[in-house]
C-alpha atoms as a PDB file:
ATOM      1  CA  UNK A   1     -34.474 -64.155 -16.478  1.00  0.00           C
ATOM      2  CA  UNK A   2     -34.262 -66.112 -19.713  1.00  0.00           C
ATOM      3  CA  UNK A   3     -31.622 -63.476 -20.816  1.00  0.00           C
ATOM      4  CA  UNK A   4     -29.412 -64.325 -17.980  1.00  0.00           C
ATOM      5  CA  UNK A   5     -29.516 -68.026 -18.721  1.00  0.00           C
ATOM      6  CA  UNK A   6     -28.781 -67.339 -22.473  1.00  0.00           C
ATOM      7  CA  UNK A   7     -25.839 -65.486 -21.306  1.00  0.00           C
ATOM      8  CA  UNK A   8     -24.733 -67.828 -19.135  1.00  0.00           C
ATOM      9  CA  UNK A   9     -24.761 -70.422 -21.958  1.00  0.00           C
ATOM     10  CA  UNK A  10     -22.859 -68.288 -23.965  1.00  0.00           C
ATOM     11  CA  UNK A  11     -20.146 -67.222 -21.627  1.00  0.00           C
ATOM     12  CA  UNK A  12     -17.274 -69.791 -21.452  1.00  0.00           C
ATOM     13  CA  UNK A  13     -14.320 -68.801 -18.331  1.00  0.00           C
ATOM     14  CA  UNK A  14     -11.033 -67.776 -20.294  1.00  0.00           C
ATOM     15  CA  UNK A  15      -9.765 -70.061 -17.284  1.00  0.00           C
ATOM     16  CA  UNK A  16     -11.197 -73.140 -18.452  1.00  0.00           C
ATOM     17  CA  UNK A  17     -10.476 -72.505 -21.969  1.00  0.00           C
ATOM     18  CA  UNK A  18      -6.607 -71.678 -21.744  1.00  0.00           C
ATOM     19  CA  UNK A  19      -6.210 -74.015 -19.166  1.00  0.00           C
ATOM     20  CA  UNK A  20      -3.601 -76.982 -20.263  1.00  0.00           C
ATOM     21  CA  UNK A  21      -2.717 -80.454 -18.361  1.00  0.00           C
ATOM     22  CA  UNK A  22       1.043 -79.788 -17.955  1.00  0.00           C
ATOM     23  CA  UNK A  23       1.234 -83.304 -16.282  1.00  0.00           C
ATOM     24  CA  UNK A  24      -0.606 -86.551 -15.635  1.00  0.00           C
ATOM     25  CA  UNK A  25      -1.083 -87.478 -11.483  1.00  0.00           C
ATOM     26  CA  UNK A  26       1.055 -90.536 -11.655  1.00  0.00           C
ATOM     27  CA  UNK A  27       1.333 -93.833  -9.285  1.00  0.00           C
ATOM     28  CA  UNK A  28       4.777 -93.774  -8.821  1.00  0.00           C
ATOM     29  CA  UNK A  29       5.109 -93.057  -5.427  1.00  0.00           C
ATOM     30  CA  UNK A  30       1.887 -95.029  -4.195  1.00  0.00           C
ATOM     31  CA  UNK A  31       2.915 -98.359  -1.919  1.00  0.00           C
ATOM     32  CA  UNK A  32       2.026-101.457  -3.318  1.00  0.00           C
ATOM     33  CA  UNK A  33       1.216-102.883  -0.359  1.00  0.00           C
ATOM     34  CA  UNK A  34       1.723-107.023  -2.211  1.00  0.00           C
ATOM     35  CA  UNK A  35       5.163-105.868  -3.098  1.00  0.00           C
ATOM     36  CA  UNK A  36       6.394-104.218  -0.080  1.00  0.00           C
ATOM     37  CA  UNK A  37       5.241-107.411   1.610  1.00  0.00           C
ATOM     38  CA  UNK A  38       7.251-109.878  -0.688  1.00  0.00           C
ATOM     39  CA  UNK A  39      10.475-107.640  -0.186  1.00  0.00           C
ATOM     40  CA  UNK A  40       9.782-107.632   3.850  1.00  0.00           C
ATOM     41  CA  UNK A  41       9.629-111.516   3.864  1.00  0.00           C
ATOM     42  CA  UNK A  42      12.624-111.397   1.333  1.00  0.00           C
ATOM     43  CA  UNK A  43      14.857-110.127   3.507  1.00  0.00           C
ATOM     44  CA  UNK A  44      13.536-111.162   6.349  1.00  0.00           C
ATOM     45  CA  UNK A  45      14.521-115.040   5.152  1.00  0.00           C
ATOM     46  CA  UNK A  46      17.822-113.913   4.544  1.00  0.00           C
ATOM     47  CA  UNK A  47      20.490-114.317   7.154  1.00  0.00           C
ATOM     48  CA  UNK A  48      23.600-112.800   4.788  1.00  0.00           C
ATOM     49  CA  UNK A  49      23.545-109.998   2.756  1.00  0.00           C
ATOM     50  CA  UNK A  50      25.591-111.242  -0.210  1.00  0.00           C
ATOM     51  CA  UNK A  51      24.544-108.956  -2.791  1.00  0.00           C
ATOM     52  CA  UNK A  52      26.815-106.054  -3.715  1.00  0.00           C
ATOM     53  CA  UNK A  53      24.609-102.624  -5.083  1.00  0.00           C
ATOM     54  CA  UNK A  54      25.857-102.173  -8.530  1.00  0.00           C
ATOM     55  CA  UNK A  55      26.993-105.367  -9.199  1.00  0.00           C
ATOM     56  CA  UNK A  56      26.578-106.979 -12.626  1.00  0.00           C
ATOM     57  CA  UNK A  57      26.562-110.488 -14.383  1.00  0.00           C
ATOM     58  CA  UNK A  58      27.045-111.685 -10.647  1.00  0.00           C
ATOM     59  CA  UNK A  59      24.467-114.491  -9.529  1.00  0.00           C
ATOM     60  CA  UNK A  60      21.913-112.759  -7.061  1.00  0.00           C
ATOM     61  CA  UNK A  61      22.230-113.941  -3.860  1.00  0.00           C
ATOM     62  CA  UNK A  62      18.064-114.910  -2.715  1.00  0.00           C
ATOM     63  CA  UNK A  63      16.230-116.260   0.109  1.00  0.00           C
ATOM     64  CA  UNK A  64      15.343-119.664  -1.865  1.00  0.00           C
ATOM     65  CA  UNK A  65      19.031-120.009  -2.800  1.00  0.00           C
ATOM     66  CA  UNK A  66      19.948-119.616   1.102  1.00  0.00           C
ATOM     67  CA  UNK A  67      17.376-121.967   1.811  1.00  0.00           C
ATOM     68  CA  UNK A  68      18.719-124.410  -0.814  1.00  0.00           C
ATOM     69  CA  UNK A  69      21.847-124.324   0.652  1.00  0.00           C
ATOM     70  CA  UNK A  70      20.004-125.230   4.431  1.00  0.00           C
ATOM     71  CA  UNK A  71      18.621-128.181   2.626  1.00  0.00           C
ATOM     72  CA  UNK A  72      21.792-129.400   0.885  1.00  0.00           C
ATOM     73  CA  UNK A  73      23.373-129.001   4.418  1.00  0.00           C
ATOM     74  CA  UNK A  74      21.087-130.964   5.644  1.00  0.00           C
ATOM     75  CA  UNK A  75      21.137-133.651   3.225  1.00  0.00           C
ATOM     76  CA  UNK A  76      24.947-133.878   3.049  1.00  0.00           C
ATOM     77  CA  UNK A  77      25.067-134.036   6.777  1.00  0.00           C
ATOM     78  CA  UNK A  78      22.373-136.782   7.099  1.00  0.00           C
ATOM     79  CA  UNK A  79      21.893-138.521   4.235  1.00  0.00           C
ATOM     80  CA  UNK A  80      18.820-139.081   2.559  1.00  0.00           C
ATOM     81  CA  UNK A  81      16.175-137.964   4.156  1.00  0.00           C
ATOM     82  CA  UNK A  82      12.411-137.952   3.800  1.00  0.00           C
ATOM     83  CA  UNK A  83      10.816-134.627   2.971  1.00  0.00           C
ATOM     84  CA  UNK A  84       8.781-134.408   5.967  1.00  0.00           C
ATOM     85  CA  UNK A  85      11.688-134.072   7.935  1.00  0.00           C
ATOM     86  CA  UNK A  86      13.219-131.800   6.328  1.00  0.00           C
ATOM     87  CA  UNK A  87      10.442-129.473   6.189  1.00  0.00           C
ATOM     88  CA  UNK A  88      10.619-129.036   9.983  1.00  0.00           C
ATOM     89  CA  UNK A  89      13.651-127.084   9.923  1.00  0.00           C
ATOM     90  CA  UNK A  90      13.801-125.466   6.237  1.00  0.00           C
ATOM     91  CA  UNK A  91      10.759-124.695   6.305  1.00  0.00           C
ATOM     92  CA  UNK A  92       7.616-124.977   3.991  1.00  0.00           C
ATOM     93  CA  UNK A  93       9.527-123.585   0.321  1.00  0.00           C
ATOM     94  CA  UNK A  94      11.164-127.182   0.895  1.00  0.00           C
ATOM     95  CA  UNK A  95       8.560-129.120  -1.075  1.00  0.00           C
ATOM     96  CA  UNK A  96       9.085-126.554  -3.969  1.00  0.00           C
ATOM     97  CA  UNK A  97      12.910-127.104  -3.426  1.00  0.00           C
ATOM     98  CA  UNK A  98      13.012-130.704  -3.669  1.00  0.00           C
ATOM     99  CA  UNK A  99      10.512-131.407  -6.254  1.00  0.00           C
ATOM    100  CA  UNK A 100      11.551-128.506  -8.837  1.00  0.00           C
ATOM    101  CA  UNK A 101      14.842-128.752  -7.987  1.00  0.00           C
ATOM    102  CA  UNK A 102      16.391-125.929 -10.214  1.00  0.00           C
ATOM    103  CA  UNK A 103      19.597-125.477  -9.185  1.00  0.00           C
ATOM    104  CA  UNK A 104      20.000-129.203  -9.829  1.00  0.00           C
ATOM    105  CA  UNK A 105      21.938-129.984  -6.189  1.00  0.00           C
ATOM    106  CA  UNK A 106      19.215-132.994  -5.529  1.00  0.00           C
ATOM    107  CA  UNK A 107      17.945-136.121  -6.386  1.00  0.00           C
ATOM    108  CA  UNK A 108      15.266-138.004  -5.525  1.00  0.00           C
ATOM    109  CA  UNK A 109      15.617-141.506  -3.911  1.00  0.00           C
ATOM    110  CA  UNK A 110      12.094-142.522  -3.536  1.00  0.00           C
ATOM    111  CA  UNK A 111       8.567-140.799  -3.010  1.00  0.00           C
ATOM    112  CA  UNK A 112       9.104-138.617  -0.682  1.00  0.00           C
ATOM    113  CA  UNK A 113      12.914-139.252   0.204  1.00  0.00           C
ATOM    114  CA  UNK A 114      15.447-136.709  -1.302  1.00  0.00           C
ATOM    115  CA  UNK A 115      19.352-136.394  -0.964  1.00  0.00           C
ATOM    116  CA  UNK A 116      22.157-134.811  -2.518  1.00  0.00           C
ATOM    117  CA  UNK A 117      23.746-134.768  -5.635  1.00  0.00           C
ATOM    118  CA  UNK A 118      27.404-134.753  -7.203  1.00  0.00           C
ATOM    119  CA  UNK A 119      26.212-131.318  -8.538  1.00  0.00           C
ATOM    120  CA  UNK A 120      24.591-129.759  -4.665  1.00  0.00           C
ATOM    121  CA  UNK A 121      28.184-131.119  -3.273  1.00  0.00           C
ATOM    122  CA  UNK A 122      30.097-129.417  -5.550  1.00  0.00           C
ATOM    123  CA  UNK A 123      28.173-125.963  -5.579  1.00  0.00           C
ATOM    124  CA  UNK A 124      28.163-126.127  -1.726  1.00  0.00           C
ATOM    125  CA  UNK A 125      31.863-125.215  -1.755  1.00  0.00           C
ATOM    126  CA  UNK A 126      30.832-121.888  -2.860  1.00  0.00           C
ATOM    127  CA  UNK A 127      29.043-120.873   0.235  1.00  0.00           C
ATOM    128  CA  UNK A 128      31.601-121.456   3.145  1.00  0.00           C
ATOM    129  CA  UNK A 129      30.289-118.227   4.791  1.00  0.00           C
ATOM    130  CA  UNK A 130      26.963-119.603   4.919  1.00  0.00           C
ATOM    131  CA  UNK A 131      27.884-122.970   5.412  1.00  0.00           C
ATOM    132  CA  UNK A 132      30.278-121.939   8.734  1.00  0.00           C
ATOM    133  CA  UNK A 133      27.446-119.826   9.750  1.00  0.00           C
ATOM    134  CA  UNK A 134      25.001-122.845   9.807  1.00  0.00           C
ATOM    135  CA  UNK A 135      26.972-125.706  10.821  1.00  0.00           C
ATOM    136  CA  UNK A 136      28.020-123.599  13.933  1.00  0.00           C
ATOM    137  CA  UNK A 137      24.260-123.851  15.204  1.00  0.00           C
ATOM    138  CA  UNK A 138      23.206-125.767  17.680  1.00  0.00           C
ATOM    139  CA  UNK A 139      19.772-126.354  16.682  1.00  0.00           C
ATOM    140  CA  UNK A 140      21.092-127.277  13.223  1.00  0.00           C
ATOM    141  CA  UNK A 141      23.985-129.746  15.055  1.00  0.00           C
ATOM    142  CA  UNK A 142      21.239-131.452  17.276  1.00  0.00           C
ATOM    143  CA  UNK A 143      18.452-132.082  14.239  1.00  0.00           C
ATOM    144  CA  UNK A 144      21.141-133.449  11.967  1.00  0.00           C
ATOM    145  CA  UNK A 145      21.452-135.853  14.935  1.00  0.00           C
ATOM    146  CA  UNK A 146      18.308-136.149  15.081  1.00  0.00           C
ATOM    147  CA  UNK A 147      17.811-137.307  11.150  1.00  0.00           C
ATOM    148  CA  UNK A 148      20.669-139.264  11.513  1.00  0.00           C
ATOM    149  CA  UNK A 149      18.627-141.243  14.404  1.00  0.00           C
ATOM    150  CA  UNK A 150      15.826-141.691  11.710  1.00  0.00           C
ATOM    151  CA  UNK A 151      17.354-142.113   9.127  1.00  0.00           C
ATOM    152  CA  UNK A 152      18.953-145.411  10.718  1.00  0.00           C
ATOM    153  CA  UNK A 153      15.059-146.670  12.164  1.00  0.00           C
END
């Protein structure tokens, strides 16, 4: 019995031995579950499809931009208007909007109270599919009535 475990010991498969890793497993087509999420919302914020595959040194058309351009709307059509209000329709990226501010379209009146700038009026021009496409809703018609009302309290 002690032979057959000193054999065993000394006998090695040729299997194991010639054996070589011809690839690594690799992670490439796992899900990220995080990312597929942020894409999902991405588009799902979107109401135009802008972007053109294959495009390049064209500005990429995003869900914050389109939502920038809901706010400017807004703010053009009313006035200056306090964030709150705003929030209601745009959404809750407006605070991060507003207060960064990178496209540079806004200004800020007082605490809390944001309108539109030289800049925002000028860029807005750029977007007249969007711009047709939201001015030509109801629910956006009747709250920029609706700020209008506050706006004059």
């Amino acid at each position: 019995m002690a032979a057959t475990i000193a054999m065993r010991r000394m006998f090695r498969s040729p299997v194991r031995s010639a054996a070589k890793i011809m690839f690594e497993p690799s992670t490439e087509n796992r899900i990220n579950l995080g990312e597929r999420e942020k894409l999902i919302a991405e588009l799902d914020n979107r109401s135009v499809n802008l972007n053109i595959g294959g495009s390049h040194r064209v500005p990429i058309y995003t869900a914050y931009k389109e939502t920038s351009i809901v706010v400017a709307n807004l703010l053009k059509k009313a006035g200056p208007t306090k964030l709150k209000n705003i929030r209601r329709f745009a959404g809750e990226k407006t605070d991060t909007i507003l207060s960064k501010n990178v496209y540079g379209w806004f200004k800020r009146v007082k605490r809390g109270e944001y309108g539109i700038g030289e800049m925002g009026l000028r860029e807005l021009k750029k977007f007249k599919e969007i711009n047709a496409l939201l001015c030509n809703r109801e629910d956006f018609r009747v709250f920029c009535d609706y700020l209008k009302h506050e706006n004059t309290k």
